[in-house]
N, C-alpha and C. Protein backbone atom coordinates (compact mmCIF):
# COMPACT_ATOMS: atom_id res chain seq x y z
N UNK A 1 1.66 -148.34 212.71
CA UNK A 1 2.40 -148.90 213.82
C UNK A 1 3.79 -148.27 213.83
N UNK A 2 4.07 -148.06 215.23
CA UNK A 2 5.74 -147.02 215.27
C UNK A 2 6.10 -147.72 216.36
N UNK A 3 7.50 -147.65 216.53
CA UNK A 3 8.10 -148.45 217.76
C UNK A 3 7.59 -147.60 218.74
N UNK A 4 7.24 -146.33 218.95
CA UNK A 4 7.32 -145.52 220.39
C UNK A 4 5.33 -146.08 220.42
N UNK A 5 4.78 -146.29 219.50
CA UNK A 5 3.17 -146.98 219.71
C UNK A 5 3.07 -148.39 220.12
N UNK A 6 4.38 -148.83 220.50
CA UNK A 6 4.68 -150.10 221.16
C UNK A 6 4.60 -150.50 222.78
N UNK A 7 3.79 -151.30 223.44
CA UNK A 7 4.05 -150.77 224.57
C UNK A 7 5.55 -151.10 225.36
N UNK A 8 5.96 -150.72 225.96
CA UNK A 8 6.90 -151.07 226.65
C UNK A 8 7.87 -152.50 226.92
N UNK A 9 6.56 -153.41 227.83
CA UNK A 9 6.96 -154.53 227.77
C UNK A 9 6.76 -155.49 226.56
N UNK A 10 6.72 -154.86 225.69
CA UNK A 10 6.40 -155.78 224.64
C UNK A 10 7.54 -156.98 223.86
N UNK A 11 7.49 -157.68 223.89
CA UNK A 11 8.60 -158.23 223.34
C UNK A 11 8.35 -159.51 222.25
N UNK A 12 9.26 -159.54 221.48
CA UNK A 12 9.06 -159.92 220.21
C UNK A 12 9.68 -161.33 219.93
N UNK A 13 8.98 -162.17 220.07
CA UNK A 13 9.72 -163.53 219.78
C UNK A 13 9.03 -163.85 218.70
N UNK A 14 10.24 -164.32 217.67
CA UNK A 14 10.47 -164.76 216.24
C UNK A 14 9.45 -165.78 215.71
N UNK A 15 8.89 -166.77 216.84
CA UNK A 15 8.14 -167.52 216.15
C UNK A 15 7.08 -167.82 216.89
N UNK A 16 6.77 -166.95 217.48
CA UNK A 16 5.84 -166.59 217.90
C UNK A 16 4.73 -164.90 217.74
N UNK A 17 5.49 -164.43 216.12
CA UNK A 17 4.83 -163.83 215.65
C UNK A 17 5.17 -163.90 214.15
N UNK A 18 4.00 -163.39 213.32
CA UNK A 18 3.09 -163.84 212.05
C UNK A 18 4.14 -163.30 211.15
N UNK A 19 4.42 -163.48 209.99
CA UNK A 19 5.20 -162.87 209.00
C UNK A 19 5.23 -161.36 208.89
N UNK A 20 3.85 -160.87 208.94
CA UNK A 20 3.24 -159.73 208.06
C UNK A 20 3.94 -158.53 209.38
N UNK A 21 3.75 -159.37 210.60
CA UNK A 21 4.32 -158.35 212.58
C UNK A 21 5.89 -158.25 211.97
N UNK A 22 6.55 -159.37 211.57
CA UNK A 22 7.62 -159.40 211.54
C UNK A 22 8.50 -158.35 210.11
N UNK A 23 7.86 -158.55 209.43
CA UNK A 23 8.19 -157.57 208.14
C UNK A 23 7.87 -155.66 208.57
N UNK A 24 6.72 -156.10 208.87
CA UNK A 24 6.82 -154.28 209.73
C UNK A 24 7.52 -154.22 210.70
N UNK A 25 7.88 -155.12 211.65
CA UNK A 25 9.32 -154.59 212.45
C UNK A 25 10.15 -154.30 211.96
N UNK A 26 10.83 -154.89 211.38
CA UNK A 26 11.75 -154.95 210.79
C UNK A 26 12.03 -153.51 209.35
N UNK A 27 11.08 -153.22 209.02
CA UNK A 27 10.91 -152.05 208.52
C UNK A 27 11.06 -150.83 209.50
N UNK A 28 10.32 -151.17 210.45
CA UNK A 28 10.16 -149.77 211.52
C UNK A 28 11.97 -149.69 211.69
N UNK A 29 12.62 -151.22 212.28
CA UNK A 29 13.61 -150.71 212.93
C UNK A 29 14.79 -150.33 211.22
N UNK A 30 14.29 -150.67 210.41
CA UNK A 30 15.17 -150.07 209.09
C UNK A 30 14.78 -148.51 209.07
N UNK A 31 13.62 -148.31 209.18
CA UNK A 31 13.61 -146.74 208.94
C UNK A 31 14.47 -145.79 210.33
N UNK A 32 14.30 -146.59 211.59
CA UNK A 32 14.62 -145.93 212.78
C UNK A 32 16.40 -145.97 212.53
N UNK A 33 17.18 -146.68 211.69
CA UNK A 33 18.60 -147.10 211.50
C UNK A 33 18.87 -145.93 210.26
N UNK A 34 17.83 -145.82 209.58
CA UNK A 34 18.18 -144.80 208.29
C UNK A 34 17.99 -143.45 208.61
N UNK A 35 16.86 -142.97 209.83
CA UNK A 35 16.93 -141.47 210.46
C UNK A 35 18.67 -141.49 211.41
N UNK A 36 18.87 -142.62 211.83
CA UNK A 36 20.11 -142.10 212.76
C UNK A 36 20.78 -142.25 212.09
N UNK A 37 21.07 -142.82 211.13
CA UNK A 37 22.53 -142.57 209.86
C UNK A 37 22.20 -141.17 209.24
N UNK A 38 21.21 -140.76 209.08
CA UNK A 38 21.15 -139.33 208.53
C UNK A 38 21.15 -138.36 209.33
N UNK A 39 20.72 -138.65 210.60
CA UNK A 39 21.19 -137.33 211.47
C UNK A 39 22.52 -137.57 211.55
N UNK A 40 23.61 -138.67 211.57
CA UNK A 40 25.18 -139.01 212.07
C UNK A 40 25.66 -138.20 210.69
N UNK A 41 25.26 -138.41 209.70
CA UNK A 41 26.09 -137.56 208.41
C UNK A 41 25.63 -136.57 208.24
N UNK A 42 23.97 -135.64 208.59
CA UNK A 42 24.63 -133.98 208.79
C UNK A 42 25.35 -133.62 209.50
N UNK A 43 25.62 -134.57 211.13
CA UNK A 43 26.35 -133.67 212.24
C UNK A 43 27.80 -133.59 211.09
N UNK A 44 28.18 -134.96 210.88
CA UNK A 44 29.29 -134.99 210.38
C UNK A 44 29.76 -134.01 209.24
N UNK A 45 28.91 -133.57 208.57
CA UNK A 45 28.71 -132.69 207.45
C UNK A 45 29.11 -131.09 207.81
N UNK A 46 27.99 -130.93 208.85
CA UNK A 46 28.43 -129.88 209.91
C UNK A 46 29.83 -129.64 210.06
N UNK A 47 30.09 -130.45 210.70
CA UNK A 47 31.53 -130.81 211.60
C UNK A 47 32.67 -130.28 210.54
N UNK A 48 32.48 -130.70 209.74
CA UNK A 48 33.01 -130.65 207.86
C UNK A 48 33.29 -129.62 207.53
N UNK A 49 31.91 -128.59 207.71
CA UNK A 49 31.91 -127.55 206.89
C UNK A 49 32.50 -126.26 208.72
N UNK A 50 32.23 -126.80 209.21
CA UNK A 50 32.84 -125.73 210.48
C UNK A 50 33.92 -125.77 210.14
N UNK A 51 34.87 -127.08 209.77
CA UNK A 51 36.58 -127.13 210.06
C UNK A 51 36.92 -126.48 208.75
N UNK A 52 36.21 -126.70 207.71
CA UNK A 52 36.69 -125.92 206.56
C UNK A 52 36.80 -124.61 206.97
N UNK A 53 35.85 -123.95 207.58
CA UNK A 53 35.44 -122.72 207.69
C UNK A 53 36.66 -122.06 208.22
N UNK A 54 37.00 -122.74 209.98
CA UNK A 54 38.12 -122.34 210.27
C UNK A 54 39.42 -122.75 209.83
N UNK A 55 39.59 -123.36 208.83
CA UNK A 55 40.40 -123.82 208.19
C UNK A 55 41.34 -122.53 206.93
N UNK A 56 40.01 -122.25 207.30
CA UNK A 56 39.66 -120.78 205.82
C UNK A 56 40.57 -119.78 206.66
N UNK A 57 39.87 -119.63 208.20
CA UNK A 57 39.88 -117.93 208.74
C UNK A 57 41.09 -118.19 209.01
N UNK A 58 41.99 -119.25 209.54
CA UNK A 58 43.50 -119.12 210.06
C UNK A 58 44.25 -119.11 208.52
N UNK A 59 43.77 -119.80 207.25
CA UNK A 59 44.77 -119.09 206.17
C UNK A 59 45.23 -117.80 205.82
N UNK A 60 43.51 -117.12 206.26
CA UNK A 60 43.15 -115.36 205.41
C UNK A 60 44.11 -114.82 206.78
N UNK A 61 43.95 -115.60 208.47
CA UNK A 61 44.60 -114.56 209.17
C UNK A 61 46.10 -114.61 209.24
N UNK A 62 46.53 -116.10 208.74
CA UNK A 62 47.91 -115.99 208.25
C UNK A 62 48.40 -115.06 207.04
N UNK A 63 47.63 -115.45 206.19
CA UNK A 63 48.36 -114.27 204.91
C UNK A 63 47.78 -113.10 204.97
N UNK A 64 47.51 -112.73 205.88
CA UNK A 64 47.26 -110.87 206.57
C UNK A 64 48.73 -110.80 207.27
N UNK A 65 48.58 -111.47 208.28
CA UNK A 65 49.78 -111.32 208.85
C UNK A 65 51.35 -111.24 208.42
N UNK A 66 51.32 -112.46 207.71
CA UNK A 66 52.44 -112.38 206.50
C UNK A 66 52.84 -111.35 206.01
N UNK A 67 51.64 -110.86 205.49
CA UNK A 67 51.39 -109.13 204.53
C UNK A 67 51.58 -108.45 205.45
N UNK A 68 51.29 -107.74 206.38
CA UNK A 68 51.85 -107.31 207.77
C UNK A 68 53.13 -107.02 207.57
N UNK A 69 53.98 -108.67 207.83
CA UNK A 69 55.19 -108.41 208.51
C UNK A 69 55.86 -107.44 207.07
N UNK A 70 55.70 -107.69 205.38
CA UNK A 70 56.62 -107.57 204.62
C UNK A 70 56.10 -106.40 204.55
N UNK A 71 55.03 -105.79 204.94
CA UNK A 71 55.12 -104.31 205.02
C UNK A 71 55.92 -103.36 205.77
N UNK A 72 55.52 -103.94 207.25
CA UNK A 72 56.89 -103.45 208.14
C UNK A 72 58.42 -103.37 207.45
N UNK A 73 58.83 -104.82 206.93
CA UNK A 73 59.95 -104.56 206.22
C UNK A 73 60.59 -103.77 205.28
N UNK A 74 59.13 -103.26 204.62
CA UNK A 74 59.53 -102.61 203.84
C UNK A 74 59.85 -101.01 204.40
N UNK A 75 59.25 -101.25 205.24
CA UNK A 75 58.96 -99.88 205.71
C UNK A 75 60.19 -99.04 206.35
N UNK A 76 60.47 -100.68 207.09
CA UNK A 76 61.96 -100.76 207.67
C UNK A 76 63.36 -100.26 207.08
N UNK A 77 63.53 -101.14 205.42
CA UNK A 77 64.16 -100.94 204.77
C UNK A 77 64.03 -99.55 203.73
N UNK A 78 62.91 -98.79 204.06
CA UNK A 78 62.94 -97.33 203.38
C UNK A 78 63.19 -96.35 204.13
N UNK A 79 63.17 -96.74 205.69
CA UNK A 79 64.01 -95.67 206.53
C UNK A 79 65.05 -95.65 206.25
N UNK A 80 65.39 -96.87 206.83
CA UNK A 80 67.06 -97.14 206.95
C UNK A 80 67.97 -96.80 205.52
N UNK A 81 67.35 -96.81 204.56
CA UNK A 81 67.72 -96.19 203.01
C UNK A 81 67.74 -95.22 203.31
N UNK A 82 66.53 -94.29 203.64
CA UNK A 82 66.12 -92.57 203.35
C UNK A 82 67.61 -92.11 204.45
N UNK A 83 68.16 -92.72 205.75
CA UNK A 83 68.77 -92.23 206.59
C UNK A 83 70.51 -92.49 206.66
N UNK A 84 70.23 -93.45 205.42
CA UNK A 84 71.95 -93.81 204.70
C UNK A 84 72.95 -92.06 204.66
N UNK A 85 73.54 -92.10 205.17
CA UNK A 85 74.53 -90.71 205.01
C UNK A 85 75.05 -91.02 203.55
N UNK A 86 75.03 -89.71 203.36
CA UNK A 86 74.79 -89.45 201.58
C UNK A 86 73.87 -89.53 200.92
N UNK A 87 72.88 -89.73 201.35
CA UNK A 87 71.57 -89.66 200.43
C UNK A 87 71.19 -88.49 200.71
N UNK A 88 70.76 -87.90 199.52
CA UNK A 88 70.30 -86.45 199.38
C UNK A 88 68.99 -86.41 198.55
N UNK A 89 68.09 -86.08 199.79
CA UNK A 89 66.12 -85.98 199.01
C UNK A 89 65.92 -84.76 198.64
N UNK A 90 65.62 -84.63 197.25
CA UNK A 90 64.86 -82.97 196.83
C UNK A 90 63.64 -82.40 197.61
């Protein structure tokens, strides 16, 4: 017995059905409560591991960039050295 092997109008009054109807409902709708809590915590899991992910790529593309700029600087500051009047390169 599955809730979707239920017909439609079916409806379930408490004392007007047998222990044994009532314990398998009540199971069906526990198992149907334990698939949607487990699909709600992979999405969430998902969700989790995406934000880490991009969490990741904006650090690596920050400290590229970072690295970037202090290269420029440096690069900056070895002209502007090499072009100091008085400096004399062999």
């Amino acid at each position: 017995m599955t809730l979707s092997s239920l017909p439609q109008t079916t409806i379930f009054h408490p004392l007007r059905c047998n222990t044994s109807t009532m314990v398998k409902l009540l199971h069906l709708l526990y198992a149907k409560q334990q698939q949607q809590l487990q699909a709600t915590q992979e999405h969430q899991k998902r969700e989790e591991e995406d934000s880490r992910k991009l969490l990741n790529l904006f650090s690596q593309q920050g400290a590229k960039a970072r690295k970037e700029e202090e290269d420029k600087l440096a690069i900056i500051l070895a002209l502007e050295y090499l072009s100091t009047p008085g400096y004399c390169s062999v």
